[in-house]
Protein backbone atom coordinates (compact mmCIF):
# COMPACT_ATOMS: atom_id res chain seq x y z
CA UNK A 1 -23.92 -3.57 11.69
CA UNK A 2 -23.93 -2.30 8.37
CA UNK A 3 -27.40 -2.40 7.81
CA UNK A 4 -28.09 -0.77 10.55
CA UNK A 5 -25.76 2.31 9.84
CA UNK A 6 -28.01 2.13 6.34
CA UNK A 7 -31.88 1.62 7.83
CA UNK A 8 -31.25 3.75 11.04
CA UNK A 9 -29.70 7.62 10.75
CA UNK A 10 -29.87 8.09 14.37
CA UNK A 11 -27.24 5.27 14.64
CA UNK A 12 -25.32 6.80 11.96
CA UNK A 13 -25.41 9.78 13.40
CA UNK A 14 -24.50 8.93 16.72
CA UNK A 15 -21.44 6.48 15.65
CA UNK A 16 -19.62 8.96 13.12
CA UNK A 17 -20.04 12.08 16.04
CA UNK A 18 -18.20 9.89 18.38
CA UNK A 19 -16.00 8.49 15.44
CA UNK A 20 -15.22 12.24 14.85
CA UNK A 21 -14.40 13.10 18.17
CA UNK A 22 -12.10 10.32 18.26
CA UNK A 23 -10.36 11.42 14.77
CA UNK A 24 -10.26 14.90 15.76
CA UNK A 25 -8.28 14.29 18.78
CA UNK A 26 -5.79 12.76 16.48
CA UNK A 27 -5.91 15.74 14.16
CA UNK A 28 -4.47 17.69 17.26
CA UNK A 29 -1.73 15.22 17.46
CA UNK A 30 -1.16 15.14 13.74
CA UNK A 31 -1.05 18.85 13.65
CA UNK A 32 1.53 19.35 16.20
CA UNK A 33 3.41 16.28 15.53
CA UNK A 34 3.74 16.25 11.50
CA UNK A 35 5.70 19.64 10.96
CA UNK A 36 8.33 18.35 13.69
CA UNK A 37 8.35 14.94 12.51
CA UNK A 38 9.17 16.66 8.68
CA UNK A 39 11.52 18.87 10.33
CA UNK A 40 13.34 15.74 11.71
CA UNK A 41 13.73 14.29 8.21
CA UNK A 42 14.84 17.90 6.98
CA UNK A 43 17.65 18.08 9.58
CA UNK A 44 18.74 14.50 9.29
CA UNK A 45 19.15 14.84 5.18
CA UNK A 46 21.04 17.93 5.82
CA UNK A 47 23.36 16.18 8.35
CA UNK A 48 23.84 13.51 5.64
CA UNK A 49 24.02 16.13 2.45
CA UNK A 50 26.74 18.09 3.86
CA UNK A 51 28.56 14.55 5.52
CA UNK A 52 28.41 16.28 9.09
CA UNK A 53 28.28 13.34 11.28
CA UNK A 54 24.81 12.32 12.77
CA UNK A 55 24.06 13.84 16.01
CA UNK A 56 23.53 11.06 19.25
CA UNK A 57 20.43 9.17 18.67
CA UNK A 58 16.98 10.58 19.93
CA UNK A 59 13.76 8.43 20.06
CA UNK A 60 12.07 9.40 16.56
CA UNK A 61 9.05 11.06 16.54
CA UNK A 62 6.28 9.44 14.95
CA UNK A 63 2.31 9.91 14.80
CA UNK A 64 2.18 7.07 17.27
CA UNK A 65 5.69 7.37 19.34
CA UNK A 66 6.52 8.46 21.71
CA UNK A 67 3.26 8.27 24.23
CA UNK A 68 1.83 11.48 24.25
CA UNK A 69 3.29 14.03 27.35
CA UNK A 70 3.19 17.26 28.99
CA UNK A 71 4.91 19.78 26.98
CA UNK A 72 6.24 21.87 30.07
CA UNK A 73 6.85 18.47 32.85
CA UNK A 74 7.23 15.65 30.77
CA UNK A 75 4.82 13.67 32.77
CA UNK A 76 3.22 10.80 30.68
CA UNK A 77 -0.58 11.88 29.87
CA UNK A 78 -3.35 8.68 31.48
CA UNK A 79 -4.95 7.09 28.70
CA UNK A 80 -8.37 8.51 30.43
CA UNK A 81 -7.30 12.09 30.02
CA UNK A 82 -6.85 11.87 26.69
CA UNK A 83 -10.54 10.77 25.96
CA UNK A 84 -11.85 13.08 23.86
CA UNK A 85 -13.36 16.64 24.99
CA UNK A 86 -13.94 14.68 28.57
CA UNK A 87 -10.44 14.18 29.94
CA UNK A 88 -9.53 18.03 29.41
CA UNK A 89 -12.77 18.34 31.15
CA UNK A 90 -11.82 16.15 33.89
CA UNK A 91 -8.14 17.92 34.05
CA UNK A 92 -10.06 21.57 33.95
CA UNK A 93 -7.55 22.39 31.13
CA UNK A 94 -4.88 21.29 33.60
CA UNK A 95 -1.83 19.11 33.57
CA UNK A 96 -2.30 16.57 36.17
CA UNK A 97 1.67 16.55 37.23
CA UNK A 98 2.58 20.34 37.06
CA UNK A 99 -0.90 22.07 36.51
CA UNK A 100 0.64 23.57 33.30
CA UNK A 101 -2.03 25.24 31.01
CA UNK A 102 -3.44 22.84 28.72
CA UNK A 103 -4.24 24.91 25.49
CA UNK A 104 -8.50 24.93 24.65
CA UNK A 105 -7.81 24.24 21.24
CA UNK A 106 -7.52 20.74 22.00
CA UNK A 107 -11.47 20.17 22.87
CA UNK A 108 -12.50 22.98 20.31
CA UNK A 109 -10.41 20.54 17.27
CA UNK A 110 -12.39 17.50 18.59
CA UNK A 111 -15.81 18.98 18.89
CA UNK A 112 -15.70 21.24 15.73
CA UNK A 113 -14.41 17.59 14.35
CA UNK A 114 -17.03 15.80 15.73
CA UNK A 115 -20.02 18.31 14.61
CA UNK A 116 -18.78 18.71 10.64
CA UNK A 117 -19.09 14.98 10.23
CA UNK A 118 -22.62 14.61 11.41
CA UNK A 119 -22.84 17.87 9.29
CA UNK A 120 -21.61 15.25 6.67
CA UNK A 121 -24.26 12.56 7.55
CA UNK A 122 -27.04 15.12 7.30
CA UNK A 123 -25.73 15.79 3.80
CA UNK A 124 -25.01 12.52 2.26
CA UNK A 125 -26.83 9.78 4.44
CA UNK A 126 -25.05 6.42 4.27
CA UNK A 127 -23.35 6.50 0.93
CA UNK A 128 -20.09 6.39 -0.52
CA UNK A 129 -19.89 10.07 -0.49
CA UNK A 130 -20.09 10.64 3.26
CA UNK A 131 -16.74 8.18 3.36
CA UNK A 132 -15.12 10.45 1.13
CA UNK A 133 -16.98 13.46 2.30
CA UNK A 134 -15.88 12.25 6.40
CA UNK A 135 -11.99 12.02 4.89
CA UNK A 136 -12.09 15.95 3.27
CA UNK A 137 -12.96 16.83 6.43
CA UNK A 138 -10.63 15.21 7.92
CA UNK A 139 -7.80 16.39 6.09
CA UNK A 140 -8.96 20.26 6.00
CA UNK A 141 -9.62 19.70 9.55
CA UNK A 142 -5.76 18.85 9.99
CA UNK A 143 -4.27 21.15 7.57
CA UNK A 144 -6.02 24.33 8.83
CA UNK A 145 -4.78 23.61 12.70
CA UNK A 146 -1.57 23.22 10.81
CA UNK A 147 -1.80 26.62 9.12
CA UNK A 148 -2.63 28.26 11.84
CA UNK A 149 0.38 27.02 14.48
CA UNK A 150 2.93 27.07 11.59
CA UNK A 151 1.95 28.68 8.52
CA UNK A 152 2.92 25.52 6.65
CA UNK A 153 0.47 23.25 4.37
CA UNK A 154 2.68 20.23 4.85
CA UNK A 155 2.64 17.95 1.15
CA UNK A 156 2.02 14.77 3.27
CA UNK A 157 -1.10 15.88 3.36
CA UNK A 158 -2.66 18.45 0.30
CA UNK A 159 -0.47 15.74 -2.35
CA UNK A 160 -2.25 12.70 -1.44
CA UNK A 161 -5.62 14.35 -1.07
CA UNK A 162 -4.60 16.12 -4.53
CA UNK A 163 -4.10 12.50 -6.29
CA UNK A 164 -7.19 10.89 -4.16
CA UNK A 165 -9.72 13.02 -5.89
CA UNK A 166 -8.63 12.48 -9.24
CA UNK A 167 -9.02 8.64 -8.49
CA UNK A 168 -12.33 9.31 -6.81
CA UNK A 169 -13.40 10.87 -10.03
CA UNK A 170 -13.47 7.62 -11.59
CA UNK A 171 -16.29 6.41 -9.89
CA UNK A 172 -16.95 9.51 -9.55
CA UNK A 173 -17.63 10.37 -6.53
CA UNK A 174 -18.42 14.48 -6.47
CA UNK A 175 -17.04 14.81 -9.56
CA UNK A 176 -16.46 13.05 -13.50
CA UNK A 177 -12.78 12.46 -14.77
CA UNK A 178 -12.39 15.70 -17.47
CA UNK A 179 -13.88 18.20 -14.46
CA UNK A 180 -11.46 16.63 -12.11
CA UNK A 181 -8.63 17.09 -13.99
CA UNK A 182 -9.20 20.86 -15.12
CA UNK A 183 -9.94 21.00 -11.81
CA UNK A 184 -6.51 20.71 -10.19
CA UNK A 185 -5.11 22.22 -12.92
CA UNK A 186 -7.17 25.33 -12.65
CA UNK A 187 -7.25 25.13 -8.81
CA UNK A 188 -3.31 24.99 -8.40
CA UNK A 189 -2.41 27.44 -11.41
CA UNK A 190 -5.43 29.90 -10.55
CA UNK A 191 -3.51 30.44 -7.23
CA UNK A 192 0.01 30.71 -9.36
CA UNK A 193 -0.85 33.54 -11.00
CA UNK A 194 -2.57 35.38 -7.89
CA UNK A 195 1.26 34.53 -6.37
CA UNK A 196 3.12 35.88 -9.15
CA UNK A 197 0.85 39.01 -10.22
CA UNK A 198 1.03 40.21 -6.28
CA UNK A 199 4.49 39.71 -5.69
CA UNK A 200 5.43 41.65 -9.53
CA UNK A 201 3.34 44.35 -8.03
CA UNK A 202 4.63 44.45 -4.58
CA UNK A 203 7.63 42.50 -4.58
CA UNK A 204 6.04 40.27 -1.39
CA UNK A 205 4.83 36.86 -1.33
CA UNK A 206 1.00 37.06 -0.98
CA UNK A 207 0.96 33.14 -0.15
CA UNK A 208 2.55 29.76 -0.24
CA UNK A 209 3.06 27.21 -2.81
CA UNK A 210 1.52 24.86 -0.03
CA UNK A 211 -2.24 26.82 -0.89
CA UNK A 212 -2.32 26.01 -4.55
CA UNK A 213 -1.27 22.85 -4.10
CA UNK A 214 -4.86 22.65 -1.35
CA UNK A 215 -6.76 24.50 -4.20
CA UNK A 216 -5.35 22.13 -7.04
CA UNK A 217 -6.77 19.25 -4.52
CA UNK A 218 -10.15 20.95 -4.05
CA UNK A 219 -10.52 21.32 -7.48
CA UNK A 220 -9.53 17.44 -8.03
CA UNK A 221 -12.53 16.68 -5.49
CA UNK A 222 -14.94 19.01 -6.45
CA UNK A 223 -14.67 19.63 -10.31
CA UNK A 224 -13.38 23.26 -12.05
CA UNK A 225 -16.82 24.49 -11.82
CA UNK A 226 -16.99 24.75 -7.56
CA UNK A 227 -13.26 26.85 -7.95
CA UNK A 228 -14.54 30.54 -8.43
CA UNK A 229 -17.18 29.87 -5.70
CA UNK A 230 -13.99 28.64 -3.33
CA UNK A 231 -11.72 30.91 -4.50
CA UNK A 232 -14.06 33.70 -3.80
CA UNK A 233 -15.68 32.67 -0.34
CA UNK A 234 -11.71 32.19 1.02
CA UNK A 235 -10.64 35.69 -0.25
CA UNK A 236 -13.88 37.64 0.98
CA UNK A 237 -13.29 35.86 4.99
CA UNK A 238 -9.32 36.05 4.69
CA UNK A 239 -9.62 39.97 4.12
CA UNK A 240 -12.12 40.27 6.46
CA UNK A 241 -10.33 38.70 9.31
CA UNK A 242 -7.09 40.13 8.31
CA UNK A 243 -8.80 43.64 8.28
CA UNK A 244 -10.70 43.10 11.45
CA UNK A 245 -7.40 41.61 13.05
CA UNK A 246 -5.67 44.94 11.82
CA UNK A 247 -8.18 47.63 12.87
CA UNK A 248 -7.76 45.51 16.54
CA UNK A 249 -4.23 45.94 16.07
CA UNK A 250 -3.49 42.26 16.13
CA UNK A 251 -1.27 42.42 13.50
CA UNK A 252 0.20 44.84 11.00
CA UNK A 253 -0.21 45.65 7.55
CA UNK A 254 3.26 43.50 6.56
CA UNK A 255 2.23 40.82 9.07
CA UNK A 256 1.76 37.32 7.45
CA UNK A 257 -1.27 35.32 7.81
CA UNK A 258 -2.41 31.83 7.03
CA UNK A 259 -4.51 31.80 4.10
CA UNK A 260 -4.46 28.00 4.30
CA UNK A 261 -7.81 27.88 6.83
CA UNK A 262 -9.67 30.09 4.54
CA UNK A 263 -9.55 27.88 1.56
CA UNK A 264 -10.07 24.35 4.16
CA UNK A 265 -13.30 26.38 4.82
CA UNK A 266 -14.53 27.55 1.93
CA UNK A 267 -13.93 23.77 0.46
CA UNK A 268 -15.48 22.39 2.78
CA UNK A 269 -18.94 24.50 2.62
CA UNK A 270 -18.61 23.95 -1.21
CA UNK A 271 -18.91 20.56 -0.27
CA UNK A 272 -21.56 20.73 1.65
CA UNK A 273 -23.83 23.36 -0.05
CA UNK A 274 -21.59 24.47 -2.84
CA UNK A 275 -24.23 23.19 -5.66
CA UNK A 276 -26.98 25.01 -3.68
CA UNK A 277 -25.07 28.38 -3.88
CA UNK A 278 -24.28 28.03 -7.30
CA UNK A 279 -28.06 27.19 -8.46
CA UNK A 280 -29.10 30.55 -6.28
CA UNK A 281 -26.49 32.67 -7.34
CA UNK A 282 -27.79 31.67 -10.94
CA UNK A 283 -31.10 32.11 -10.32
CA UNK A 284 -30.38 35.79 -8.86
CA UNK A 285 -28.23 36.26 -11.56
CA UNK A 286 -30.92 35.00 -14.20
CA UNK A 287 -33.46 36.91 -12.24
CA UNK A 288 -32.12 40.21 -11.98
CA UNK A 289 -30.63 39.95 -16.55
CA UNK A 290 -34.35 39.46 -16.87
């Protein structure tokens, strides 16, 4: 089977699309599931920090417990309808039991899922960087949903990714060892200082502590020298949106908004064509001193 991932990219290609769908219907499950499940943990410590006695015992929630449901009935979902993309299809964004609104972002997480990692397998064929490559956008996949539903970059996540590119750098993988390192190091305290130069200025917090530790990871993956091209792309489409979103009256001027989905997608096109943009920007650059 392996060969025939290697000697045939149509294979390839069709296997990891229908692996992706498959992963990005657990991305929705992850993202709705994992701040609840932390906020379990939170509440329970609490209970046992300030020796308040437990409350009755609940079935914990887990990534894999209880089956999934509907949200508004309770009615146990059919393991058909939860096929990827085709059971909402088959439900016509439905619940089966109460006909309760099922929300589109379901399909959308599972196809945008599916078509970045054949957007991978374009990019890196059958190589050890389209693993690595496939879990990055995974993981940005999963924290931007995340981000977006609950303004929260959970550490489960944006830690381990953090430490998994400095490992990968020993191979490496995108990146060597020393650009790994100042990497993170630039990626997380780059972000810092943004934080602490806004809020001295304005006395509001301009983002989370949960972004630089997604930039520190990014620049653990991708080497220092991919951070101003990030750091850049994610501010230019974050003030864009947010003024757009603003001049529709969406949201106010004091109105939070994730930043966290910015940075997933301005890592993840670094990935993708980030050493292109860097060899044209220094060729225009070059072009235009001459």
């Amino acid at each position: 089977m392996l060969e025939l991932l290697q000697t045939s990219p149509t294979t390839l290609t069709i296997c990891v699309a229908l692996l992706g769908l498959c992963v990005g219907s657990f991305l929705n499950v992850v993202a709705y599931r994992l701040p609840k499940m932390i906020e379990q943990d939170f509440r329970r410590d609490a209970r046992d920090f300030l020796l308040l006695p437990p409350r009755p015992e609940r079935t914990p929630l887990s990534l894999s417990s209880p089956p999934s449901t509907c949200p508004v009935c309770g009615s146990r979902i059919k393991p058909w309808h939860n096929l990827p993309v085709i059971g909402w299809l088959m439900l016509r964004g439905q619940c089966a039991s109460c006909s309760a609104r099922i929300s589109v972002q379901y399909p959308i997480v599972e196809l945008l899922t599916g078509v970045f990692s054949v957007a991978c397998v374009w990019r890196f064929g059958f190589s050890p960087q389209l693993a690595a490559a496939l879990v990055m956008t995974w993981s940005l996949i999963a924290l931007a949903v995340t981000d977006l539903h609950t303004m929260y970059l959970p550490d489960n996540i944006t830690l381990p990714l953090l430490w998994l590119g400095l490992l990968l750098s020993f191979k490496p993988v995108f990146a060597d060892p020393s650009s790994a390192i100042a990497g993170a190091a630039a990626g997380y305290l780059l972000l810092w200082g943004i934080f602490w130069a806004f809020k001295l200025a304005t006395g509001k917090e301009g983002m989370g502590y949960g972004d630089f530790k997604l930039m520190g990871a990014l620049g653990a993956w991708f080497g220092w020298q991919l951070l101003p091209q990030i750091v850049l792309l994610s501010a230019v489409v974050g003030a864009a949106v947010g003024i757009t979103l603003m001049a529709a009256r969406k949201v106010e001027w004091s109105s939070r908004i994730p930043f966290g989905p910015y940075i997933a997608g301005a890592g993840w096109i670094a990935m993708i064509w980030g050493e292109e943009i860097n060899r044209t920007y220094l060729g225009l650059a070059m072009g235009s001193g001459g």
